[in-house]
PDB file of N, CA and C in Angstrom:
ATOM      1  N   UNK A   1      13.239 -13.561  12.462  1.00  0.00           N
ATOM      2  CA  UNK A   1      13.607 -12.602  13.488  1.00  0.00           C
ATOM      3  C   UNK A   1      12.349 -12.221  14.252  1.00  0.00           C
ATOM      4  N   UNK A   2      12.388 -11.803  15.391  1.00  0.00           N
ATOM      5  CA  UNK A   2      11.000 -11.373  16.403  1.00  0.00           C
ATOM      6  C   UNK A   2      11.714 -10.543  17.153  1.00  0.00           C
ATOM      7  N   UNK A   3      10.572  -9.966  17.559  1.00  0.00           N
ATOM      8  CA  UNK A   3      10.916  -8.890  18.285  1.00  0.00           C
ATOM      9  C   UNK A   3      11.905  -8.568  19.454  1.00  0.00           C
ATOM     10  N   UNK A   4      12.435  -9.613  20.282  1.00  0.00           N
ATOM     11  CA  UNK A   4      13.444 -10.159  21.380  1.00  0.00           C
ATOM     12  C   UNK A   4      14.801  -9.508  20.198  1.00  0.00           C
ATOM     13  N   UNK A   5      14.534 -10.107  19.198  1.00  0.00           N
ATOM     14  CA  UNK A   5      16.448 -10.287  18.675  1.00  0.00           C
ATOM     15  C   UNK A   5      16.461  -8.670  18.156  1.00  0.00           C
ATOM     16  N   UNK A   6      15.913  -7.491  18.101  1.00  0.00           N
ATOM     17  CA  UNK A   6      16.362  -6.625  18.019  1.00  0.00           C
ATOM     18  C   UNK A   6      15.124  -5.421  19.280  1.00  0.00           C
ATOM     19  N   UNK A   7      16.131  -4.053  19.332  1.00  0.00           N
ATOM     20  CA  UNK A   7      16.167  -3.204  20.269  1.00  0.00           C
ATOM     21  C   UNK A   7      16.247  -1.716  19.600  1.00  0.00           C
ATOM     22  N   UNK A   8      15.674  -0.829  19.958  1.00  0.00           N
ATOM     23  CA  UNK A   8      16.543   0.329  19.978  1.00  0.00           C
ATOM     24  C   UNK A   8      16.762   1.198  21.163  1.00  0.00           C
ATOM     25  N   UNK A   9      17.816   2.188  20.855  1.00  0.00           N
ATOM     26  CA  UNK A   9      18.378   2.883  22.042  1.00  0.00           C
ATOM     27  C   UNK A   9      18.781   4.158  21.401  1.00  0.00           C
ATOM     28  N   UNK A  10      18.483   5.196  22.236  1.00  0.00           N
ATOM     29  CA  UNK A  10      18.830   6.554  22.165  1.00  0.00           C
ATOM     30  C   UNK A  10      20.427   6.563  21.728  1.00  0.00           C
ATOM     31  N   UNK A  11      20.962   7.544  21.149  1.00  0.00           N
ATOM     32  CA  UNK A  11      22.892   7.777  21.756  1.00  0.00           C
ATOM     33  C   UNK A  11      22.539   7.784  23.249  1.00  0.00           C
ATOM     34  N   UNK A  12      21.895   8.643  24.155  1.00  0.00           N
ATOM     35  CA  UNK A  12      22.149   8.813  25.818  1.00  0.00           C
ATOM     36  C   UNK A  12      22.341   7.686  26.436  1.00  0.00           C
ATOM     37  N   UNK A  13      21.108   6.733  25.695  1.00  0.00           N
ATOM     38  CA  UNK A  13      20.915   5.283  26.322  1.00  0.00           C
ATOM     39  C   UNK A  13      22.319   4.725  25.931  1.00  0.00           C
ATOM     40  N   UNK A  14      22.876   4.334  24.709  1.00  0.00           N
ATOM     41  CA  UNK A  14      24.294   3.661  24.851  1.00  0.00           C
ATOM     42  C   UNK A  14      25.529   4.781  24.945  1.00  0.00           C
ATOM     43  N   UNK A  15      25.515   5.710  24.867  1.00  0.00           N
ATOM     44  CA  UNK A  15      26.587   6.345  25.936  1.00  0.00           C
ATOM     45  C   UNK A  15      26.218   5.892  27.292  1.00  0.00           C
ATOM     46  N   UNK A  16      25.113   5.304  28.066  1.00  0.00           N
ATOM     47  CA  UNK A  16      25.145   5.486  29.435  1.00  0.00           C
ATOM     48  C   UNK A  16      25.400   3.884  29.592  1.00  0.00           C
ATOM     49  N   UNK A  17      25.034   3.510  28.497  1.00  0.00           N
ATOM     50  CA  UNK A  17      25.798   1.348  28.797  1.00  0.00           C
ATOM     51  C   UNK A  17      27.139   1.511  28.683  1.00  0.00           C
ATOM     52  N   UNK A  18      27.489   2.120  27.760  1.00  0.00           N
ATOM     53  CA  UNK A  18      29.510   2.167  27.824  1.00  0.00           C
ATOM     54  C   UNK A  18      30.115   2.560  28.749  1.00  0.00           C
ATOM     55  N   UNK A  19      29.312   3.839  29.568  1.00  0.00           N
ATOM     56  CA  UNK A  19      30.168   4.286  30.643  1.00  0.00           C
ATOM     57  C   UNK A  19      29.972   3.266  32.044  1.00  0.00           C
ATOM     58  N   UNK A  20      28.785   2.205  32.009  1.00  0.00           N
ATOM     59  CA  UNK A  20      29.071   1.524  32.862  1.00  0.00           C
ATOM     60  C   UNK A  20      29.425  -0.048  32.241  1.00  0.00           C
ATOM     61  N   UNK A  21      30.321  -0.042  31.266  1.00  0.00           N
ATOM     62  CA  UNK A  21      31.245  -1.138  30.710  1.00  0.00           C
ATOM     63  C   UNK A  21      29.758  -2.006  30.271  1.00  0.00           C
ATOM     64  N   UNK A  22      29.045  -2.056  29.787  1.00  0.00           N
ATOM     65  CA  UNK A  22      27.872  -2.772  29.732  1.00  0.00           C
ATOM     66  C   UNK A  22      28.143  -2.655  27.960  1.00  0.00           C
ATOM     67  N   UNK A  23      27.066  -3.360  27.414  1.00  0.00           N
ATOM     68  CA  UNK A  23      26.612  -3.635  25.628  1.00  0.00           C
ATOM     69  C   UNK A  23      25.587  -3.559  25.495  1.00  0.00           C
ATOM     70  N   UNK A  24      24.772  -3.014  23.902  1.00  0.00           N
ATOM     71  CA  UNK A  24      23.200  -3.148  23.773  1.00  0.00           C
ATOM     72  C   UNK A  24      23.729  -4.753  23.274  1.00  0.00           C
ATOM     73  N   UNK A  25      24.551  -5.592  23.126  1.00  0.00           N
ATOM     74  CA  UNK A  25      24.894  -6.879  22.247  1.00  0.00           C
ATOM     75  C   UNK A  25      24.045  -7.885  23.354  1.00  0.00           C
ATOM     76  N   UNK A  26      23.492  -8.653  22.804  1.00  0.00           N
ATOM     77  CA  UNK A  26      22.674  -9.900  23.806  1.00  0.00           C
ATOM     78  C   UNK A  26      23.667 -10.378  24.392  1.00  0.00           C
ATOM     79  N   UNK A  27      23.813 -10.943  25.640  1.00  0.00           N
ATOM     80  CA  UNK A  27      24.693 -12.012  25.618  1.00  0.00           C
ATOM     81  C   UNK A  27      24.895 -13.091  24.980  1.00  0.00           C
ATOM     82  N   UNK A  28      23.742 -13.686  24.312  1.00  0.00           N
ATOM     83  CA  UNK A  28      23.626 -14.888  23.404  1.00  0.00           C
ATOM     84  C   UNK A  28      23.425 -14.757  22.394  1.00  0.00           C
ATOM     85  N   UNK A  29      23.861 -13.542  21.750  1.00  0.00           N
ATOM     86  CA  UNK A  29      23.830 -12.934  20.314  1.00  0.00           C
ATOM     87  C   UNK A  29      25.373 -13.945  19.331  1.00  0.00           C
ATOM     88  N   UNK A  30      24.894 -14.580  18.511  1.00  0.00           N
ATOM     89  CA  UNK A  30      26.120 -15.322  18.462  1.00  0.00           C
ATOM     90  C   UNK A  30      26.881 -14.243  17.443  1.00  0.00           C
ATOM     91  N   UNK A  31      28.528 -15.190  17.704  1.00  0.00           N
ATOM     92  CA  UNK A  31      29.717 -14.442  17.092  1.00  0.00           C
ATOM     93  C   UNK A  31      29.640 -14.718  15.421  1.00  0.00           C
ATOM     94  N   UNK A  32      29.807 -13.712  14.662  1.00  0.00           N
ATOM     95  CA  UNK A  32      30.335 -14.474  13.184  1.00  0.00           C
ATOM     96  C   UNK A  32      31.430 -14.097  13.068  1.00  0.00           C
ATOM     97  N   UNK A  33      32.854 -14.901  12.389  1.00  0.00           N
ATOM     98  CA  UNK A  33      33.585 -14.096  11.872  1.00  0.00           C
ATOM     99  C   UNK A  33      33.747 -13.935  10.662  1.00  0.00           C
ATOM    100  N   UNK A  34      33.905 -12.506  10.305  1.00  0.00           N
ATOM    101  CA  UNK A  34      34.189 -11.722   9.112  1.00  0.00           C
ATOM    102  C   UNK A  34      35.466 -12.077   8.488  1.00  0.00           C
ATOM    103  N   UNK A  35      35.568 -12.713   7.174  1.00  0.00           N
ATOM    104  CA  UNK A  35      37.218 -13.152   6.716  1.00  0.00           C
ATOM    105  C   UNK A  35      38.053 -11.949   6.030  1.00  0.00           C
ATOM    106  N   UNK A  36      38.960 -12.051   6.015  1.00  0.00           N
ATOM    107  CA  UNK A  36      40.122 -10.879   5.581  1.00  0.00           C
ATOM    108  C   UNK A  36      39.523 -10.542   4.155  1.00  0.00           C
ATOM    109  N   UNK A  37      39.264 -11.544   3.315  1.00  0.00           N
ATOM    110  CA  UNK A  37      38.503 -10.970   2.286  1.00  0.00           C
ATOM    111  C   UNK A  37      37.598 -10.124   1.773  1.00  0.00           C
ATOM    112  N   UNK A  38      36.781  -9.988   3.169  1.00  0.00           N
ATOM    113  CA  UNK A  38      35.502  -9.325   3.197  1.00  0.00           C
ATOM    114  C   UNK A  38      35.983  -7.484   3.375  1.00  0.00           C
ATOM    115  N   UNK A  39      37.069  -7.417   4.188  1.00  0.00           N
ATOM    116  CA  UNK A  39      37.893  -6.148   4.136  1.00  0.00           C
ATOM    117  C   UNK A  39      38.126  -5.578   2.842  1.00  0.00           C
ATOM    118  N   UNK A  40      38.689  -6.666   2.023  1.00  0.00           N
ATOM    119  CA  UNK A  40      39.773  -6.142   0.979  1.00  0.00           C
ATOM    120  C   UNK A  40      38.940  -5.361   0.057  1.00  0.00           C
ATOM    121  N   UNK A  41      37.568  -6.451   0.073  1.00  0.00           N
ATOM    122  CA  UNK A  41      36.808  -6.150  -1.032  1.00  0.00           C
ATOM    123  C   UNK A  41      35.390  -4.486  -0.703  1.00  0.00           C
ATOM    124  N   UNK A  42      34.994  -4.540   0.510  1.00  0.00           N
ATOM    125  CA  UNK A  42      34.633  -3.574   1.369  1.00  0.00           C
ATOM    126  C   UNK A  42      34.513  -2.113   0.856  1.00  0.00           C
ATOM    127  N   UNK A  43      33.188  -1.674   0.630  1.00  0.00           N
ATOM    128  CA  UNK A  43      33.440  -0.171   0.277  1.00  0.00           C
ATOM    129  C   UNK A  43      32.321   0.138   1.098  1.00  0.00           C
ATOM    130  N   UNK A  44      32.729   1.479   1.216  1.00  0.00           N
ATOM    131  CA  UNK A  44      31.720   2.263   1.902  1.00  0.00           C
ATOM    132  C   UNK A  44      29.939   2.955   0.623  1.00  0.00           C
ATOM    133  N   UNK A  45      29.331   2.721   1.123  1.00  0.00           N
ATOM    134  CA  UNK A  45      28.337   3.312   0.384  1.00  0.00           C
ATOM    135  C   UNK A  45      27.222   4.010   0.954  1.00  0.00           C
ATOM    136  N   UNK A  46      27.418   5.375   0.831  1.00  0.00           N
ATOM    137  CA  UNK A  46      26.507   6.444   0.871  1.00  0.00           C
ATOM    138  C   UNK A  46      25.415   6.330   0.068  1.00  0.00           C
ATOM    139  N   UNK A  47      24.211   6.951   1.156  1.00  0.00           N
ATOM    140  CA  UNK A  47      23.093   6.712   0.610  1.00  0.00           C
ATOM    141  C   UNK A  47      23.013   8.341  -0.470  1.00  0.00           C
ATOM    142  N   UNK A  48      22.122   8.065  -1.907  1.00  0.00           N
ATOM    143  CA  UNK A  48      21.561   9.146  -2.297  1.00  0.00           C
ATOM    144  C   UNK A  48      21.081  10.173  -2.132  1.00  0.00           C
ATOM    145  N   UNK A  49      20.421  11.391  -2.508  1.00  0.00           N
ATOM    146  CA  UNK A  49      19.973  12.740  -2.179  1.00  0.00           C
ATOM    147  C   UNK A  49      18.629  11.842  -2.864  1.00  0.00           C
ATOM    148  N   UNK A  50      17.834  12.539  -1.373  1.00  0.00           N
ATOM    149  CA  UNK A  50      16.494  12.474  -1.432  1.00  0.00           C
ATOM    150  C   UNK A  50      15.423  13.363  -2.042  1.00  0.00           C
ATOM    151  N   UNK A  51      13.835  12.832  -2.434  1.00  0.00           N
ATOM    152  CA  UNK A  51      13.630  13.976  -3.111  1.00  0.00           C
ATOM    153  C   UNK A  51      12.537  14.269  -2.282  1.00  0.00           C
ATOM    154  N   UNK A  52      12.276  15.365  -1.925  1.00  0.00           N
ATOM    155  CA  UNK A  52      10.954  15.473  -0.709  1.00  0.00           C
ATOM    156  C   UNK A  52       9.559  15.736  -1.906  1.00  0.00           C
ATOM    157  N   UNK A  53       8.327  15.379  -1.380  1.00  0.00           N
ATOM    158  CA  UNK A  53       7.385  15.266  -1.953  1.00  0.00           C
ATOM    159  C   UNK A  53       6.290  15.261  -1.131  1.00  0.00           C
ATOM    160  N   UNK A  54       5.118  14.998  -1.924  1.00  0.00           N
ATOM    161  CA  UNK A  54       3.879  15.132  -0.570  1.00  0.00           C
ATOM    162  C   UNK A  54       3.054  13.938  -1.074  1.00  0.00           C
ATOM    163  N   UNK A  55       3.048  12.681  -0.662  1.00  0.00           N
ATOM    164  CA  UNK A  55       2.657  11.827  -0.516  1.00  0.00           C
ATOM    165  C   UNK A  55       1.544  11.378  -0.041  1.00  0.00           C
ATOM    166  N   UNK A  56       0.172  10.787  -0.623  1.00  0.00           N
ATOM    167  CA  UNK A  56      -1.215  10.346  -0.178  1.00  0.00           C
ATOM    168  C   UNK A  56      -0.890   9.336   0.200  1.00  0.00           C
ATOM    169  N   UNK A  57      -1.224   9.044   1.174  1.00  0.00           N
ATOM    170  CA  UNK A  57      -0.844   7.158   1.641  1.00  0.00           C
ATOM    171  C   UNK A  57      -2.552   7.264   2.719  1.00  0.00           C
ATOM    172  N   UNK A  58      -2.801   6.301   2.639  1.00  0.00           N
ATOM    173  CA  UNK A  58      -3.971   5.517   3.182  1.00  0.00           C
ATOM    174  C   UNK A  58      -3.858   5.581   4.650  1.00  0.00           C
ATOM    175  N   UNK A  59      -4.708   5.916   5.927  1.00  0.00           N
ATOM    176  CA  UNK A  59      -4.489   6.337   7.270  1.00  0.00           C
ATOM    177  C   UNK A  59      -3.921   5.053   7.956  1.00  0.00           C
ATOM    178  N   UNK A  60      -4.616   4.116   7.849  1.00  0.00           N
ATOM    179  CA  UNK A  60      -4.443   2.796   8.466  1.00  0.00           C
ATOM    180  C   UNK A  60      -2.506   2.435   8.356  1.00  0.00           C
ATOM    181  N   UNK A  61      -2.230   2.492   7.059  1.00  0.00           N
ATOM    182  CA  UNK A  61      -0.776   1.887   6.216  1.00  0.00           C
ATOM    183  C   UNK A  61       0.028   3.339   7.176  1.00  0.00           C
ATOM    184  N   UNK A  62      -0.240   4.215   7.168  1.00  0.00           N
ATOM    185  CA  UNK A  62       0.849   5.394   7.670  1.00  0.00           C
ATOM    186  C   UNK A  62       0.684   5.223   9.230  1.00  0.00           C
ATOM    187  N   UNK A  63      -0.312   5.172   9.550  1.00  0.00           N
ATOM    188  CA  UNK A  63      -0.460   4.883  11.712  1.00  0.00           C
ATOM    189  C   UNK A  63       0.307   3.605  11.940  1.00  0.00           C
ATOM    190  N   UNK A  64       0.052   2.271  10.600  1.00  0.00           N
ATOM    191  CA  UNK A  64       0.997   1.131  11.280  1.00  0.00           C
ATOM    192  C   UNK A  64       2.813   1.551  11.288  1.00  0.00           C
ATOM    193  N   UNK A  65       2.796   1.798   9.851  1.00  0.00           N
ATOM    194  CA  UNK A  65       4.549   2.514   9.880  1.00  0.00           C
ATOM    195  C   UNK A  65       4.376   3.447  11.295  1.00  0.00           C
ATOM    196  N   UNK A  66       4.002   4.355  11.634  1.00  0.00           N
ATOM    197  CA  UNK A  66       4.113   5.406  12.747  1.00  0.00           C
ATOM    198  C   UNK A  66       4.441   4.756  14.210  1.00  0.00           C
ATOM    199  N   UNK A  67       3.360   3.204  14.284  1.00  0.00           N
ATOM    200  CA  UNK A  67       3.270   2.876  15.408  1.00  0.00           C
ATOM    201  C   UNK A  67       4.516   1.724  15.759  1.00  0.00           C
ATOM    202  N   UNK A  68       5.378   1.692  14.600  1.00  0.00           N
ATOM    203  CA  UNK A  68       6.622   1.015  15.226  1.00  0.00           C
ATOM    204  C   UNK A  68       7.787   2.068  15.149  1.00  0.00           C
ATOM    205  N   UNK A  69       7.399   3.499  15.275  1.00  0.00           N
ATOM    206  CA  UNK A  69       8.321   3.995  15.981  1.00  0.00           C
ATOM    207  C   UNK A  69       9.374   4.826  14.793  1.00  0.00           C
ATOM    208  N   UNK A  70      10.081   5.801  16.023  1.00  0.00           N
ATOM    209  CA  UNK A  70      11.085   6.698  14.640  1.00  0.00           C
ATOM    210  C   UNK A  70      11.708   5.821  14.020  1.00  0.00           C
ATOM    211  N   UNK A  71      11.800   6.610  12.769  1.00  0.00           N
ATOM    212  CA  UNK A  71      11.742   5.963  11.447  1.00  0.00           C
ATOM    213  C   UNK A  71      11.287   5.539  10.507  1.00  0.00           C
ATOM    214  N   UNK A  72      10.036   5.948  10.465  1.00  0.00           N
ATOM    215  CA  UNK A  72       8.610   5.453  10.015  1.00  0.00           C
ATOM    216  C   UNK A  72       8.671   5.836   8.495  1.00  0.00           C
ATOM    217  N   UNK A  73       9.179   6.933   8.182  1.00  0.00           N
ATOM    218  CA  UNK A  73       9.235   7.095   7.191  1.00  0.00           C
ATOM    219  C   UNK A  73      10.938   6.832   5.857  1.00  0.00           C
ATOM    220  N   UNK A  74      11.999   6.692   7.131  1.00  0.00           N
ATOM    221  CA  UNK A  74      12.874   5.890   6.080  1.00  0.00           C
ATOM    222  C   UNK A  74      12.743   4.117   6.003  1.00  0.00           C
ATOM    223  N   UNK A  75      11.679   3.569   6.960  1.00  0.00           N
ATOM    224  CA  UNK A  75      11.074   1.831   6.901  1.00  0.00           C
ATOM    225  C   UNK A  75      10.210   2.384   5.381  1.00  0.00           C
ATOM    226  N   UNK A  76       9.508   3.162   5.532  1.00  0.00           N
ATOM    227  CA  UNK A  76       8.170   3.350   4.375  1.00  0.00           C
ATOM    228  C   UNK A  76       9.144   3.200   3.014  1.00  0.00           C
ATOM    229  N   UNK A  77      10.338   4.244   2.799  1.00  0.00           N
ATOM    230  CA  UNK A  77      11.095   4.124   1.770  1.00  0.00           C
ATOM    231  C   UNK A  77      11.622   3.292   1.504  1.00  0.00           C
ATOM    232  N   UNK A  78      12.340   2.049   2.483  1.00  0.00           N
ATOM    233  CA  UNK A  78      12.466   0.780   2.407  1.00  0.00           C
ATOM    234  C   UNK A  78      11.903   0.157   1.676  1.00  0.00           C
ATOM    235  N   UNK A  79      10.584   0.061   2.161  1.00  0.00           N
ATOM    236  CA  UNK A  79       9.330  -0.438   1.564  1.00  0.00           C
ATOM    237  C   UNK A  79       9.156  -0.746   0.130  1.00  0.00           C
ATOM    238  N   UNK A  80       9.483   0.604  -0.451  1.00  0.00           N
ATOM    239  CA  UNK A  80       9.200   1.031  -1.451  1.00  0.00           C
ATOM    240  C   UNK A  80      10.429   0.713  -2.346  1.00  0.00           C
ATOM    241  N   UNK A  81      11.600   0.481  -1.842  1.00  0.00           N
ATOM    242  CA  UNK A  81      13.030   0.154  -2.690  1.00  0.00           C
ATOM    243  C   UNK A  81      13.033  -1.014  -2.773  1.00  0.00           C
ATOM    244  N   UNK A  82      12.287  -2.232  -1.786  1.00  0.00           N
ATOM    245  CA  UNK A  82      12.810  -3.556  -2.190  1.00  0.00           C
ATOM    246  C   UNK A  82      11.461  -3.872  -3.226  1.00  0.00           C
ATOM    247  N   UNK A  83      10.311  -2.803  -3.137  1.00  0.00           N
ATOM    248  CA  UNK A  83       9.169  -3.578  -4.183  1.00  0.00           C
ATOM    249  C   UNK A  83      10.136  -3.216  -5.700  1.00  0.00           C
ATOM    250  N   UNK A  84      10.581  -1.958  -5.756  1.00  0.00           N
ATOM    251  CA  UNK A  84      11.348  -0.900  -6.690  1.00  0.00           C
ATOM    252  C   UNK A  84      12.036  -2.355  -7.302  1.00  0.00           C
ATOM    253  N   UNK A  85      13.257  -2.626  -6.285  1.00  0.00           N
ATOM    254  CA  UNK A  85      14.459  -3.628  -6.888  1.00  0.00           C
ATOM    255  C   UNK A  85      13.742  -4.632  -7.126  1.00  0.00           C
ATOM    256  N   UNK A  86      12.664  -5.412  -6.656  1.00  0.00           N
ATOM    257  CA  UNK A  86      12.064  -7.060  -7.284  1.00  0.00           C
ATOM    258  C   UNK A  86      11.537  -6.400  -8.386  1.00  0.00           C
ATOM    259  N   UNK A  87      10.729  -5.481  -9.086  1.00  0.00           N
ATOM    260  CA  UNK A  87      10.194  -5.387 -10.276  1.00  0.00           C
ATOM    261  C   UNK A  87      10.853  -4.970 -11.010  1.00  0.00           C
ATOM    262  N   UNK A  88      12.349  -4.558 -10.774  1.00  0.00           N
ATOM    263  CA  UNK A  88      12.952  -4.014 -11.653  1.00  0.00           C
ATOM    264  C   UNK A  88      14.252  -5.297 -12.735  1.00  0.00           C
ATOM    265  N   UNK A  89      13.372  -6.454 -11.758  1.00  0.00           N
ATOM    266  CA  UNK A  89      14.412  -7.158 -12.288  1.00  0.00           C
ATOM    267  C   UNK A  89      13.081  -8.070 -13.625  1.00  0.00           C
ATOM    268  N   UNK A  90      12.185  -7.740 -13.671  1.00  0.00           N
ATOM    269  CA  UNK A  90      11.295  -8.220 -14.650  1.00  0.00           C
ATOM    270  C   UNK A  90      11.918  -7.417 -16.364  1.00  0.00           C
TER     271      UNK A  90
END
């Protein structure tokens, strides 16, 4: 993936593409289809209660998370859940 195949947008920004019949969707974003199965089986999953804390992180590692933008800190927790899930399978 690079930077072209994804975007972000305010709500204002795509409330203001819908009201002029427009999509954030590429035009050449290809179609998949989803099979009836994928419904049946389908649950919704809510994320956990978070625990707030005060965290030392290194200046350089927190300005790069910062400098791609809101969200910096649920990407950081990301971060931290897929190292979490690969070592947890040792």
């Amino acid at each position: 993936m690079n930077e072209k195949d994804t975007a972000q947008f305010s709500a204002d920004e795509l409330k203001a593409l819908r009201a002029r019949g427009a999509t954030a969707t590429r035009a050449d974003a290809p179609e998949r289809a989803v099979e009836p199965e994928f419904w049946r089986t389908a649950r919704v999953v809510l994320p956990g209660p978070k625990t707030s804390i005060h965290l030392r992180v290194d200046t350089d590692v927190f300005e790069w998370f910062r400098a791609r933008g809101k969200g910096h800190l649920s990407r950081m927790n990301a971060v931290l859940r897929s190292y979490m899930e690969a070592h947890s399978r040792d």
